[in-house]
Protein backbone atom coordinates (compact mmCIF):
# COMPACT_ATOMS: atom_id res chain seq x y z
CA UNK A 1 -82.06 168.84 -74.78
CA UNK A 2 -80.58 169.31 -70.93
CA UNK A 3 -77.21 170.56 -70.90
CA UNK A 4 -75.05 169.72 -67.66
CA UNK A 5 -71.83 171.50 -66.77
CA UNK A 6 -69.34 170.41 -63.79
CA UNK A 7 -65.25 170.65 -63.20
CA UNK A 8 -65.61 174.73 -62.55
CA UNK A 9 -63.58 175.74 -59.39
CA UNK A 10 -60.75 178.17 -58.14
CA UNK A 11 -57.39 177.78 -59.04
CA UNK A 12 -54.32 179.90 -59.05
CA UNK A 13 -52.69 181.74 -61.90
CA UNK A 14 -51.06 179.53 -64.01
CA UNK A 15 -53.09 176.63 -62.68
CA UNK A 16 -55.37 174.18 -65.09
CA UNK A 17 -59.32 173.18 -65.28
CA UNK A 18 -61.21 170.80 -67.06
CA UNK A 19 -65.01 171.39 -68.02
CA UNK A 20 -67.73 169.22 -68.71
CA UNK A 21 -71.03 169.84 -70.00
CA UNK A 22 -72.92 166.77 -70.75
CA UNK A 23 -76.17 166.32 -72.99
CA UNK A 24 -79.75 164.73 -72.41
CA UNK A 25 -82.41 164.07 -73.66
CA UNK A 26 -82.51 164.69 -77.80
CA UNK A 27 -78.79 164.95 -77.82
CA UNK A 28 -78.61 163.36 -81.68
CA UNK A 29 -80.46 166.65 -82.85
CA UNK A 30 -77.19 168.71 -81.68
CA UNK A 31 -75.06 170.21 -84.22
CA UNK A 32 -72.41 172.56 -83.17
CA UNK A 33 -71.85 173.19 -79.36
CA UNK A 34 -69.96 175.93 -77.68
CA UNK A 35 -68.90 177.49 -74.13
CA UNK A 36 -69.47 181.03 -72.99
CA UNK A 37 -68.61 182.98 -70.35
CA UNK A 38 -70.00 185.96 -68.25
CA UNK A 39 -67.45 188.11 -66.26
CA UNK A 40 -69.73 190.34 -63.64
CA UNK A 41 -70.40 193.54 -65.38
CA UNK A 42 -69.94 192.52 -68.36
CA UNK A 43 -71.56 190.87 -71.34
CA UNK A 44 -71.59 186.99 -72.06
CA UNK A 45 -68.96 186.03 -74.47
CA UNK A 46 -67.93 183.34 -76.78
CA UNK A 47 -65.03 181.21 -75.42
CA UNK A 48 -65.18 178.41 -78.09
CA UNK A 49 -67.23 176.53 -80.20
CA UNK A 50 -66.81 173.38 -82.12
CA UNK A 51 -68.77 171.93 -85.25
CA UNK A 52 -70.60 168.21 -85.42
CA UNK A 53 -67.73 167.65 -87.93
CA UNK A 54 -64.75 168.83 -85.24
CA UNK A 55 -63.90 172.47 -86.56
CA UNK A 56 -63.02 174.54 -83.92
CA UNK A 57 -63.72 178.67 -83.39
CA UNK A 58 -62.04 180.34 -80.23
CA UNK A 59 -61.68 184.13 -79.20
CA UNK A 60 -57.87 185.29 -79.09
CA UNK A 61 -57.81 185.71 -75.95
CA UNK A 62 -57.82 182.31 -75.07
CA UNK A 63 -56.00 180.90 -78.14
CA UNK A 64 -53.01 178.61 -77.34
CA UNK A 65 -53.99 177.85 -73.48
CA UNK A 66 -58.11 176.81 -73.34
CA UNK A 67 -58.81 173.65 -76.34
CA UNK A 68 -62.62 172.39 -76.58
CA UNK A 69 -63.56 168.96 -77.99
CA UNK A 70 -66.64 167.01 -78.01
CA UNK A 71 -66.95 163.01 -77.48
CA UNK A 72 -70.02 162.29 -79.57
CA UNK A 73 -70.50 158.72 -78.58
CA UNK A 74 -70.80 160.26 -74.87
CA UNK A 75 -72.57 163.40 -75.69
CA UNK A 76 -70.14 165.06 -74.15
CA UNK A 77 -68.40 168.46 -74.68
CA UNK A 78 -65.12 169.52 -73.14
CA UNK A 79 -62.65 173.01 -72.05
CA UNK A 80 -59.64 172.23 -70.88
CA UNK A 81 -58.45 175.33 -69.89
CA UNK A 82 -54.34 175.60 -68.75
CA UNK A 83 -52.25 178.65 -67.81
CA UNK A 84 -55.51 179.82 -66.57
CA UNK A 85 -55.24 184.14 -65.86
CA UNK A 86 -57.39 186.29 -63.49
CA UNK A 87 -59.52 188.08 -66.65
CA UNK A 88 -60.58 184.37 -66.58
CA UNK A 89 -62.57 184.78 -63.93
CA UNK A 90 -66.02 184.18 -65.06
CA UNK A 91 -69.17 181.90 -65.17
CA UNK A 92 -69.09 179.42 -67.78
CA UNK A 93 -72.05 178.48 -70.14
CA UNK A 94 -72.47 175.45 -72.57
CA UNK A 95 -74.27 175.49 -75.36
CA UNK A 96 -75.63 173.71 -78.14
CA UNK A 97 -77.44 174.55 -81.45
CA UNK A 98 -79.87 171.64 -82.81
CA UNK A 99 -80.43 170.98 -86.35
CA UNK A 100 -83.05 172.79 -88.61
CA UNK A 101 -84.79 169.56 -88.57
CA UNK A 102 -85.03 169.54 -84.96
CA UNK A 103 -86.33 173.26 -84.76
CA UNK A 104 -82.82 174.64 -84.80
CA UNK A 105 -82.70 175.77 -81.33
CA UNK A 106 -80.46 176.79 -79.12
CA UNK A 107 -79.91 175.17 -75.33
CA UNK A 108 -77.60 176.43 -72.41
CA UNK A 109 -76.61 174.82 -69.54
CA UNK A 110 -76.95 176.31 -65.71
CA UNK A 111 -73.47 177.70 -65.64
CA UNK A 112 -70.56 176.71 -63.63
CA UNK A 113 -67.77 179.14 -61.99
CA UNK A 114 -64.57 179.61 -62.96
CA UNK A 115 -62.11 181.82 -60.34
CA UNK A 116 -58.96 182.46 -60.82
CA UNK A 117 -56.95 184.13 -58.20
CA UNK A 118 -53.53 185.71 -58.92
């Protein structure tokens, strides 16, 4: 499986981004997926994650303003993120988890930056 992130950038306070992260390769072995982040300095953190079945998980600092979903028929996993803050600042990782039957394995993506200026 070959994760691909795009839509990272630099936006204002307040401003909006949309991120990508598409799948290749074995993508019908991919259960749940998820995004990261790592500010510098600090350790890489979950963001959000979302189940095969379309349960979602997010940390509370981004409840209410970042929403992932997942288009299955495109292999395709989405953040919007809106009233983006600076403590947003960070790179941004997919990932995705395959099933047991696949090896149950777990894939990132090569990271795409987020800034956020105030």
């Amino acid at each position: 499986v070959q994760l691909v992130e795009s839509g990272g950038g630099s936006v204002q306070a307040g401003g909006s981004l949309r991120l990508s992260c598409a799948a290749y390769g074995r993508a019908v072995c991919i259960s749940a997926m998820g995004w990261y982040r790592q500010a510098p300095g600090k350790e890489r953190e979950l963001v959000a994650s979302i189940a095969s079945g379309g349960s979602t998980n997010y940390a509370e600092s981004v409840k209410g303003r970042l929403t992932i979903s997942r288009d299955n028929a495109k292999n395709t996993l989405y953040l919007q993120m809106n009233s983006l803050k600076p403590e947003d600042t960070a790179v941004y990782y997919c990932s995705a988890h395959t099933l047991p039957v696949c090896g149950g394995t777990d894939y990132w993506g090569q990271g795409t930056q987020v800034t956020v200026s105030s």
